[in-house]
PDB file of N, CA and C in Angstrom:
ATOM      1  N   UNK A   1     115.735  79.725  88.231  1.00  0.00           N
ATOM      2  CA  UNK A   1     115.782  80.201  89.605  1.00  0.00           C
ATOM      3  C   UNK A   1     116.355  81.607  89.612  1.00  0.00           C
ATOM      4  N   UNK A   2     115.924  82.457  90.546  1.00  0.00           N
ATOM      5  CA  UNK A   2     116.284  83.762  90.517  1.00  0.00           C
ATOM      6  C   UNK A   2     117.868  83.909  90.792  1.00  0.00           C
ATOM      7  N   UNK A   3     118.550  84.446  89.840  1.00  0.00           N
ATOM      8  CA  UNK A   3     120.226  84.170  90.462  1.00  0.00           C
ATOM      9  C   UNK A   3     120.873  85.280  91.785  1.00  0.00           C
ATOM     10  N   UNK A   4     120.072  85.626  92.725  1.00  0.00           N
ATOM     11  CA  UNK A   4     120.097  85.440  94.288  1.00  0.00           C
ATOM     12  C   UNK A   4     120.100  84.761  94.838  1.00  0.00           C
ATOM     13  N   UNK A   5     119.300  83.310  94.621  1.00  0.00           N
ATOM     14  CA  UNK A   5     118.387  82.377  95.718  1.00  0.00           C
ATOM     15  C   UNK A   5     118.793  81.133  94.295  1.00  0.00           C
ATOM     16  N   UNK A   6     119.049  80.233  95.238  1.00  0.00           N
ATOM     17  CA  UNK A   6     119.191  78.589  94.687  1.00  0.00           C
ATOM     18  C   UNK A   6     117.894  77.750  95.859  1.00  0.00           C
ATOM     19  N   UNK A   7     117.932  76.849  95.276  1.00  0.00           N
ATOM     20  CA  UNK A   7     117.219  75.904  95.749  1.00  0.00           C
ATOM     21  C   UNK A   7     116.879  75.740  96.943  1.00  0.00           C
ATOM     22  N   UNK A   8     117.730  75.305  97.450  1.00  0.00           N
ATOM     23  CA  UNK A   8     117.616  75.417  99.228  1.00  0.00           C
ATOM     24  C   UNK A   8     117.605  76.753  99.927  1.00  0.00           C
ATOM     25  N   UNK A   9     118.450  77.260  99.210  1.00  0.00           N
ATOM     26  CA  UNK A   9     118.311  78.435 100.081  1.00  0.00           C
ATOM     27  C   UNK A   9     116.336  79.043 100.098  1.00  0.00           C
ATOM     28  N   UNK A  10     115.669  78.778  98.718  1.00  0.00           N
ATOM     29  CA  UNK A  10     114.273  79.244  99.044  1.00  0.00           C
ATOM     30  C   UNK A  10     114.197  78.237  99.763  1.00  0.00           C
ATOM     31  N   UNK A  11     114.028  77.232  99.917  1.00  0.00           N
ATOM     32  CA  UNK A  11     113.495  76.128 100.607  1.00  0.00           C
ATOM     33  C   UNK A  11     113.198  76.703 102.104  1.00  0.00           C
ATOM     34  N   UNK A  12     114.827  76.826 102.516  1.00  0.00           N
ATOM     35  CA  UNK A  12     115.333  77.976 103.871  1.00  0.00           C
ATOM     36  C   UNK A  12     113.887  78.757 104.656  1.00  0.00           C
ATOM     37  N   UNK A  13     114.030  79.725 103.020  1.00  0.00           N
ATOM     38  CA  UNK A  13     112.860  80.504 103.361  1.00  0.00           C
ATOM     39  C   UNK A  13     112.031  80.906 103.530  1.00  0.00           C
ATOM     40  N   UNK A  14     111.551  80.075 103.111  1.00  0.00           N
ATOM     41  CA  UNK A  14     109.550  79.529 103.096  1.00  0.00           C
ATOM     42  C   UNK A  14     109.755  79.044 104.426  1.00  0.00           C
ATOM     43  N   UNK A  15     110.475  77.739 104.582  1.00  0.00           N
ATOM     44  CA  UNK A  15     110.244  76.988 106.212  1.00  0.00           C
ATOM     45  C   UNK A  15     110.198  78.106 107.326  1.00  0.00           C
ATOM     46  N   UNK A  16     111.085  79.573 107.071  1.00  0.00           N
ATOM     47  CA  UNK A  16     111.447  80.303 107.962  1.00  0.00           C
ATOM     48  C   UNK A  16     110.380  81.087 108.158  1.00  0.00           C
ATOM     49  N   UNK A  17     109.746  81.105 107.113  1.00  0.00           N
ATOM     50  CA  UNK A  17     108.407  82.127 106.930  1.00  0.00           C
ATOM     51  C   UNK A  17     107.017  81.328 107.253  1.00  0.00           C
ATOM     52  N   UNK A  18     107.087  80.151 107.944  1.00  0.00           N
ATOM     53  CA  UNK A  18     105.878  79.469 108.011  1.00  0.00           C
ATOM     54  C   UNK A  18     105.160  78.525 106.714  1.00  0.00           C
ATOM     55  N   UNK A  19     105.984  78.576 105.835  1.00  0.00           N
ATOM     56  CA  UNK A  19     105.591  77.819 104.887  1.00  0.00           C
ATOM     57  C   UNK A  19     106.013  76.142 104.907  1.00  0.00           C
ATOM     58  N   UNK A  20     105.399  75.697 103.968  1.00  0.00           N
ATOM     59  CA  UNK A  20     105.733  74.129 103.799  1.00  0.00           C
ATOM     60  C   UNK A  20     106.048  73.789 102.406  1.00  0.00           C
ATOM     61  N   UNK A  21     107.307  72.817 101.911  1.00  0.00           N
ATOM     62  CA  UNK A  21     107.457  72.482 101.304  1.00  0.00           C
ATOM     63  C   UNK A  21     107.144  70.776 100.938  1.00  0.00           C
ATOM     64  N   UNK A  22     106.094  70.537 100.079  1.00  0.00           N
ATOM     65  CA  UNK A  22     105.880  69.238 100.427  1.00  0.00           C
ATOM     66  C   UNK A  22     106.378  68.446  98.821  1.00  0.00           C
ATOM     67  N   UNK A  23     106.264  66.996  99.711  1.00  0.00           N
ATOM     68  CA  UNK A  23     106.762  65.889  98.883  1.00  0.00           C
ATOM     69  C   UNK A  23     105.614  65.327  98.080  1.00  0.00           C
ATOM     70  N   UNK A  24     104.090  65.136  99.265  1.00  0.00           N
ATOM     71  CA  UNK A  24     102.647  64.836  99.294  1.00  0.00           C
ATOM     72  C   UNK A  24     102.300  65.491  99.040  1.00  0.00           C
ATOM     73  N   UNK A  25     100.671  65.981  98.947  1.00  0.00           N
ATOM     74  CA  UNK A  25     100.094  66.749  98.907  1.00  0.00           C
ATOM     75  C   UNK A  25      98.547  66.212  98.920  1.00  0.00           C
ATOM     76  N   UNK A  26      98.646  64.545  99.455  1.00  0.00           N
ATOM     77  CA  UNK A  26      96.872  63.896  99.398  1.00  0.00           C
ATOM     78  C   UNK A  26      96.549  65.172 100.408  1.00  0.00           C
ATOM     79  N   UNK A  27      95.009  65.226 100.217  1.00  0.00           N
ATOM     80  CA  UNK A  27      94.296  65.597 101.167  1.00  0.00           C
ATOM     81  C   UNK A  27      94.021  67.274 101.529  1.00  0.00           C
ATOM     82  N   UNK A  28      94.958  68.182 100.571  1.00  0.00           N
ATOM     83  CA  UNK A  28      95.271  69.231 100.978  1.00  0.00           C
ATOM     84  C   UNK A  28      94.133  70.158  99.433  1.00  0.00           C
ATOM     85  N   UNK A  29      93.629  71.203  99.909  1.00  0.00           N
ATOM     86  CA  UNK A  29      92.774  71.922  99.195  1.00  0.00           C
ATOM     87  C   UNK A  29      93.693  72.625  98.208  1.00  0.00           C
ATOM     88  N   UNK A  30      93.635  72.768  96.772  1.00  0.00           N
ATOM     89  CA  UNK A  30      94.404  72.877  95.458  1.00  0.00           C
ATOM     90  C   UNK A  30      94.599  74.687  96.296  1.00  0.00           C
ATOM     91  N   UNK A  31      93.314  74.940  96.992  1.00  0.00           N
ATOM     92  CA  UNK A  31      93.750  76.643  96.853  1.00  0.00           C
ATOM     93  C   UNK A  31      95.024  76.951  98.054  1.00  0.00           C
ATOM     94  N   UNK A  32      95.243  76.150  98.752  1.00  0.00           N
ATOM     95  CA  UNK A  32      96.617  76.279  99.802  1.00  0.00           C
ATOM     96  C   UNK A  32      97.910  75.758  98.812  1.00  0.00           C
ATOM     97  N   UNK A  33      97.962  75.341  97.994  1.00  0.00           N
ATOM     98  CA  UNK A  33      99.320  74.559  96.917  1.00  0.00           C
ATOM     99  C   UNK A  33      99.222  75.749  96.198  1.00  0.00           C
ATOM    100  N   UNK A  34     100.892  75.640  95.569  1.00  0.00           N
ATOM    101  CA  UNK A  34     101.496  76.818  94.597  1.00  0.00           C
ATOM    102  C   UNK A  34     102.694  75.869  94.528  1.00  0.00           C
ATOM    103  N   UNK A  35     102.803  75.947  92.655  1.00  0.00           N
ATOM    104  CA  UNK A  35     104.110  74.910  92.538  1.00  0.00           C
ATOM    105  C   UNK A  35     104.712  76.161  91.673  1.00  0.00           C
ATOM    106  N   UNK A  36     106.131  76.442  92.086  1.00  0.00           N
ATOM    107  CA  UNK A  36     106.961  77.321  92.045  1.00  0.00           C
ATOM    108  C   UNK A  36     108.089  76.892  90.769  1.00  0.00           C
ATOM    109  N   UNK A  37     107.777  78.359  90.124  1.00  0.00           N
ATOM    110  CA  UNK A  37     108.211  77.628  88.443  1.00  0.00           C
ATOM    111  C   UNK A  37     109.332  78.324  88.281  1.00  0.00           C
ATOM    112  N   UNK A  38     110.409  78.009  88.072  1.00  0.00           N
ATOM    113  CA  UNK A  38     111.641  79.002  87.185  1.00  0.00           C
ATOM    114  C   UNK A  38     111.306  80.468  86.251  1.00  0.00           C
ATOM    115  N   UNK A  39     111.871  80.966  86.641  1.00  0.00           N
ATOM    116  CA  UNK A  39     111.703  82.189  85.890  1.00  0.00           C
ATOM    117  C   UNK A  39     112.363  81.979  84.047  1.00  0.00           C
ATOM    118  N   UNK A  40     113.278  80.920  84.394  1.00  0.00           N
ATOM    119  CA  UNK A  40     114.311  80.732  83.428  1.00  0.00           C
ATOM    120  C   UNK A  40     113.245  79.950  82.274  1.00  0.00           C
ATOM    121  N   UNK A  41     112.618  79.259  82.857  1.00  0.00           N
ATOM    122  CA  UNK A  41     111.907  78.430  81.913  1.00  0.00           C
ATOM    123  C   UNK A  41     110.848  79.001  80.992  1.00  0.00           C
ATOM    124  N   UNK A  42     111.213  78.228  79.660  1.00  0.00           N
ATOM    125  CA  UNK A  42     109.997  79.175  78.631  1.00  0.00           C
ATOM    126  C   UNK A  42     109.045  77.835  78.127  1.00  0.00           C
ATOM    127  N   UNK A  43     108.976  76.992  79.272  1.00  0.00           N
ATOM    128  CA  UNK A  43     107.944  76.214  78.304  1.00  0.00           C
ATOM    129  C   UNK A  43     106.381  76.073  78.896  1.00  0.00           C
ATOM    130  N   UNK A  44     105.997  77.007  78.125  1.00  0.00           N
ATOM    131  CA  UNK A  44     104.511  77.503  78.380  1.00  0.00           C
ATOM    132  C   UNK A  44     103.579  75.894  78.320  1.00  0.00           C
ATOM    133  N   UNK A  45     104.172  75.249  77.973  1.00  0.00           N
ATOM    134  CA  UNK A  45     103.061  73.945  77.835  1.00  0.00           C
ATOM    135  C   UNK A  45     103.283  72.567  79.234  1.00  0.00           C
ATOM    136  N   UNK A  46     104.373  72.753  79.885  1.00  0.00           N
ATOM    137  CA  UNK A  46     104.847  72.494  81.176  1.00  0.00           C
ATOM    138  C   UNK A  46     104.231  73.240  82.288  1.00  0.00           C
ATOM    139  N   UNK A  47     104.509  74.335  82.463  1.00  0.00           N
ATOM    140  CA  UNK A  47     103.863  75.040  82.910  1.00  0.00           C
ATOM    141  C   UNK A  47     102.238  74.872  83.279  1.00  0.00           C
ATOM    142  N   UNK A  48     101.311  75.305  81.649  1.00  0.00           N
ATOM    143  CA  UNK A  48     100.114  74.203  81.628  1.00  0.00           C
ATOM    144  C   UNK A  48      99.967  72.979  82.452  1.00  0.00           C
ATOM    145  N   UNK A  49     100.356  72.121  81.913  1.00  0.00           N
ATOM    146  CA  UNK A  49     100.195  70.548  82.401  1.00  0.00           C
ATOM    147  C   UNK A  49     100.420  70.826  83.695  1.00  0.00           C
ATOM    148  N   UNK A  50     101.407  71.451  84.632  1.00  0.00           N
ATOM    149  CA  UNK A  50     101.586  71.314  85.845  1.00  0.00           C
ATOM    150  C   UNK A  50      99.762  71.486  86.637  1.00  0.00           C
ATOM    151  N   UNK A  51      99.770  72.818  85.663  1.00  0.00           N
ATOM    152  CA  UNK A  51      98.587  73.637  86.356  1.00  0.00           C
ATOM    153  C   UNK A  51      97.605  72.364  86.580  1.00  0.00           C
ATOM    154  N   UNK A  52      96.914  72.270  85.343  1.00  0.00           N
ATOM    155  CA  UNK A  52      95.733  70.760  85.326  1.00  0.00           C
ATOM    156  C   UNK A  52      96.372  69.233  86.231  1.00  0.00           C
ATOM    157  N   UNK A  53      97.492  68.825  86.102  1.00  0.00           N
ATOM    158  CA  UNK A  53      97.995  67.820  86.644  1.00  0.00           C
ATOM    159  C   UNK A  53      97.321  68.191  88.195  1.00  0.00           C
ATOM    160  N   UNK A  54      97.912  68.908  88.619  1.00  0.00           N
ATOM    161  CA  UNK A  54      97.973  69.688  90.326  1.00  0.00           C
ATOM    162  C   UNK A  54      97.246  70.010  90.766  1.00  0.00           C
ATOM    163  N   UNK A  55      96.380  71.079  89.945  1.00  0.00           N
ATOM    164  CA  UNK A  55      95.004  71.319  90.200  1.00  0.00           C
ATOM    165  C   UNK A  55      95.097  72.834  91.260  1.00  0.00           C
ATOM    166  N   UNK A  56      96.440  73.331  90.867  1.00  0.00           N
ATOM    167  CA  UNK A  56      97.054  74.584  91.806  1.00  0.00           C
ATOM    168  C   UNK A  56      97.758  75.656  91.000  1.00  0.00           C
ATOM    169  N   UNK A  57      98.023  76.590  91.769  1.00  0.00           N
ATOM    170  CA  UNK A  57      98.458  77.650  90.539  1.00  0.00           C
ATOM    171  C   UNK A  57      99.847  77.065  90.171  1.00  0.00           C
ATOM    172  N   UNK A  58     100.659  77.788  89.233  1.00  0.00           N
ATOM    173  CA  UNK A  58     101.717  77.853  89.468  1.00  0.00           C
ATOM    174  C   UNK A  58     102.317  79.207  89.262  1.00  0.00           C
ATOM    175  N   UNK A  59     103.463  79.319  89.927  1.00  0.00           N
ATOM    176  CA  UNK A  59     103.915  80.569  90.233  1.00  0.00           C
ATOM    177  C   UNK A  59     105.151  81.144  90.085  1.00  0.00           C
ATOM    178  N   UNK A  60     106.018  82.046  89.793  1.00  0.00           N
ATOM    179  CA  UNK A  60     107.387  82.703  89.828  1.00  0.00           C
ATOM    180  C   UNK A  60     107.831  82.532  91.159  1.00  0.00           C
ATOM    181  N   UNK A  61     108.935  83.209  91.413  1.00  0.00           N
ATOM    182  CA  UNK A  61     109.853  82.747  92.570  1.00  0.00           C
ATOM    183  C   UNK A  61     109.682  84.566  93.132  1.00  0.00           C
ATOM    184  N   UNK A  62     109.388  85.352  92.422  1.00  0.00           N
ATOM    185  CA  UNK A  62     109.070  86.523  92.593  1.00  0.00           C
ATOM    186  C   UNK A  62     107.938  86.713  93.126  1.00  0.00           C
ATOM    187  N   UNK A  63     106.761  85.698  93.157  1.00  0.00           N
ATOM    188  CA  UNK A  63     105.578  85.847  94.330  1.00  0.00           C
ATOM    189  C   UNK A  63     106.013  85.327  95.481  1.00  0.00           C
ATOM    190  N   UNK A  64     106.978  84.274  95.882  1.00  0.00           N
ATOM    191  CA  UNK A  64     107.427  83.931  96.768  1.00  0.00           C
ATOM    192  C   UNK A  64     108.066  85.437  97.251  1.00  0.00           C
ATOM    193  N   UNK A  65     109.108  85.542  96.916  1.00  0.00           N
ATOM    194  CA  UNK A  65     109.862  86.761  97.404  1.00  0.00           C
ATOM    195  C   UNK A  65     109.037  88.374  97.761  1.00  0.00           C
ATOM    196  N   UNK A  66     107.958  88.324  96.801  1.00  0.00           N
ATOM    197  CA  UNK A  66     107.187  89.747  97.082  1.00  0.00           C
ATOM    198  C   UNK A  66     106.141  89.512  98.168  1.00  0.00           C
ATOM    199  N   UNK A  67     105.593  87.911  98.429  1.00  0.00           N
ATOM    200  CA  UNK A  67     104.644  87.588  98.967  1.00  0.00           C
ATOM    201  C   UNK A  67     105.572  88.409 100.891  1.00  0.00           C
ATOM    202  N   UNK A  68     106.502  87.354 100.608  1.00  0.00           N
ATOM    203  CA  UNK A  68     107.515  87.798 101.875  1.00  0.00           C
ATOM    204  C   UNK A  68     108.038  88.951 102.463  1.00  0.00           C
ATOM    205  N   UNK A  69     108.267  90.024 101.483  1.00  0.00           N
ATOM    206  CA  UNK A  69     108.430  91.029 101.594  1.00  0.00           C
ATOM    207  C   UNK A  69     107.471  91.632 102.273  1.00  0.00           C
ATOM    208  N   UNK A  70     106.356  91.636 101.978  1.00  0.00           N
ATOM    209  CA  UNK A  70     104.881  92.383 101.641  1.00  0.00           C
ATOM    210  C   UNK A  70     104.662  91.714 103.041  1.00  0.00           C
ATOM    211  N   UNK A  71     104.522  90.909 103.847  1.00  0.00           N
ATOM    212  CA  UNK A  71     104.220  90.171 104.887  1.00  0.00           C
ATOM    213  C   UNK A  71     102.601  89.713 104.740  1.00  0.00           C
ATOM    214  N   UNK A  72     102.524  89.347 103.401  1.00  0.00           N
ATOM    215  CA  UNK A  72     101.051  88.454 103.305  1.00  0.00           C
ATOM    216  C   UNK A  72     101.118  87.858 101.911  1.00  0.00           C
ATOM    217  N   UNK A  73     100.323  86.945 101.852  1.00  0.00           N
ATOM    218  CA  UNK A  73     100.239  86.404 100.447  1.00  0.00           C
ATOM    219  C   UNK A  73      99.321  87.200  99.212  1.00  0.00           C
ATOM    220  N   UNK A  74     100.437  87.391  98.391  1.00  0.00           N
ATOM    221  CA  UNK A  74     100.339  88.673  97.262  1.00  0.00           C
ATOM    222  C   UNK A  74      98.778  87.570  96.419  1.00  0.00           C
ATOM    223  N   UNK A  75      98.201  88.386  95.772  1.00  0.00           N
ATOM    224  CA  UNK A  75      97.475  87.784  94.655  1.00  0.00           C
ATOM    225  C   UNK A  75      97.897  87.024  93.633  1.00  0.00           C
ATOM    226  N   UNK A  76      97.787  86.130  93.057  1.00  0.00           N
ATOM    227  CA  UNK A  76      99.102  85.614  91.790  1.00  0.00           C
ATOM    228  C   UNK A  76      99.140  86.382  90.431  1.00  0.00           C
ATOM    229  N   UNK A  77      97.928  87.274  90.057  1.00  0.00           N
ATOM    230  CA  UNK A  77      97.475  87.210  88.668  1.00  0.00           C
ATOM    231  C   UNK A  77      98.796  87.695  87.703  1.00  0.00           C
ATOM    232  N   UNK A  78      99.467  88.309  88.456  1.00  0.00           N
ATOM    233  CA  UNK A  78     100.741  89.176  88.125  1.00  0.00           C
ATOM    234  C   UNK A  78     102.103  88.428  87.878  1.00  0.00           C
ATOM    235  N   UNK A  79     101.762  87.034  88.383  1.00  0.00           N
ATOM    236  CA  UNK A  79     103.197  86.134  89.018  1.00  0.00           C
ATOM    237  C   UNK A  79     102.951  84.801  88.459  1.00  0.00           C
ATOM    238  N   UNK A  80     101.749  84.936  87.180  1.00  0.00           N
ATOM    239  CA  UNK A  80     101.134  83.157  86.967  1.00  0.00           C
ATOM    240  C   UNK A  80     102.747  82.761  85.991  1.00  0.00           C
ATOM    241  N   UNK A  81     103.143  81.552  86.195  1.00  0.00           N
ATOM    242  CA  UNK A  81     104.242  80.920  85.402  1.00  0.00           C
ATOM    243  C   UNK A  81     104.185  80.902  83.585  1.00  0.00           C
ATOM    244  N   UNK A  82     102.285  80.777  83.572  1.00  0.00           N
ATOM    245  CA  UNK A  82     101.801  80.921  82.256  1.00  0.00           C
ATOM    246  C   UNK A  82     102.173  82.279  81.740  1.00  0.00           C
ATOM    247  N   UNK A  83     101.256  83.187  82.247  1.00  0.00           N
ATOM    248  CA  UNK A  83     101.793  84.213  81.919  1.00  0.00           C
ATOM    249  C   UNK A  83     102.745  85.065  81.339  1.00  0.00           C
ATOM    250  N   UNK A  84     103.871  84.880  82.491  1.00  0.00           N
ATOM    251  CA  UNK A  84     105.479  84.983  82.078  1.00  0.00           C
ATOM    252  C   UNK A  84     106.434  84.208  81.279  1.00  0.00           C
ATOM    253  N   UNK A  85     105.705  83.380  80.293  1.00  0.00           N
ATOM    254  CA  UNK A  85     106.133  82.469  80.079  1.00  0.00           C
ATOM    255  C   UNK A  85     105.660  83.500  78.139  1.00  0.00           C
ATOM    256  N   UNK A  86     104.666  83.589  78.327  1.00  0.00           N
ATOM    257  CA  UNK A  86     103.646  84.084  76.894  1.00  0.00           C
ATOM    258  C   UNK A  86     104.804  85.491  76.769  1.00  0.00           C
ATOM    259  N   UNK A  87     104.965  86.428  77.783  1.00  0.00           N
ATOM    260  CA  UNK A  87     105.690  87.386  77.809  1.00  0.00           C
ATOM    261  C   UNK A  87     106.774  87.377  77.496  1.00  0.00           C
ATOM    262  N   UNK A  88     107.572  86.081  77.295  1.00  0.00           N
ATOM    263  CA  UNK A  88     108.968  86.424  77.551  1.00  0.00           C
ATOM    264  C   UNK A  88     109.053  85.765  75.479  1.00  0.00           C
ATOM    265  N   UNK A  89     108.511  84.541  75.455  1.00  0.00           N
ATOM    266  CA  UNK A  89     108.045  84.597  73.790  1.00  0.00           C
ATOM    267  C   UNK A  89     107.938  85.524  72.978  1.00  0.00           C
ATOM    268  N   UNK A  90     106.981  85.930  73.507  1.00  0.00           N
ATOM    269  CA  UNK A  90     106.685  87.589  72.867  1.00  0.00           C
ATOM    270  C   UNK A  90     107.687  88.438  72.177  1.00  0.00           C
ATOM    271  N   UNK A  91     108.471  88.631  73.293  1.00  0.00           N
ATOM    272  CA  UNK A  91     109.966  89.525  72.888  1.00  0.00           C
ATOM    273  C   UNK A  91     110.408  88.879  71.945  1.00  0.00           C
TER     274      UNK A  91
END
């Protein structure tokens, strides 16, 4: 988690921003879901599985926050959990 923002407090801020945090998710189109991954975390194969399990992106806590900033929903390609995950290995 970004060490600004804990748990609830994003929680806070999505609800405040029109977002939803759900428990469910029957019924809902994979392209409206984004499961929100730790920055902290390096396990690129979690990450994976979420993706296929879910059938949705997954994402940094930094598309949340830039999405908000920006006052629209950013693109992910920049913010995929996979991604940052290959990057931070790397080093």
């Amino acid at each position: 988690m970004n060490p600004y923002f804990d748990y609830k407090q994003l929680i806070d801020l999505v609800k405040l921003c029109g977002g939803e945090i759900l428990s469910c998710y029957d019924n809902l189109s994979p392209e409206k879901l984004f499961i929100i991954f730790s920055k902290h975390s390096k396990s690129i194969d979690e990450s994976r599985n979420m993706e296929k399990v879910y059938k949705c992106e997954v994402v940094t806590i930094e598309w949340v926050l830039d999405s908000i900033s920006e006052y629209t929903i950013l693109p992910t390609d920049e913010y995929k959990a996979v991604k940052l995950a290959n990057s931070i290995l790397e080093e």
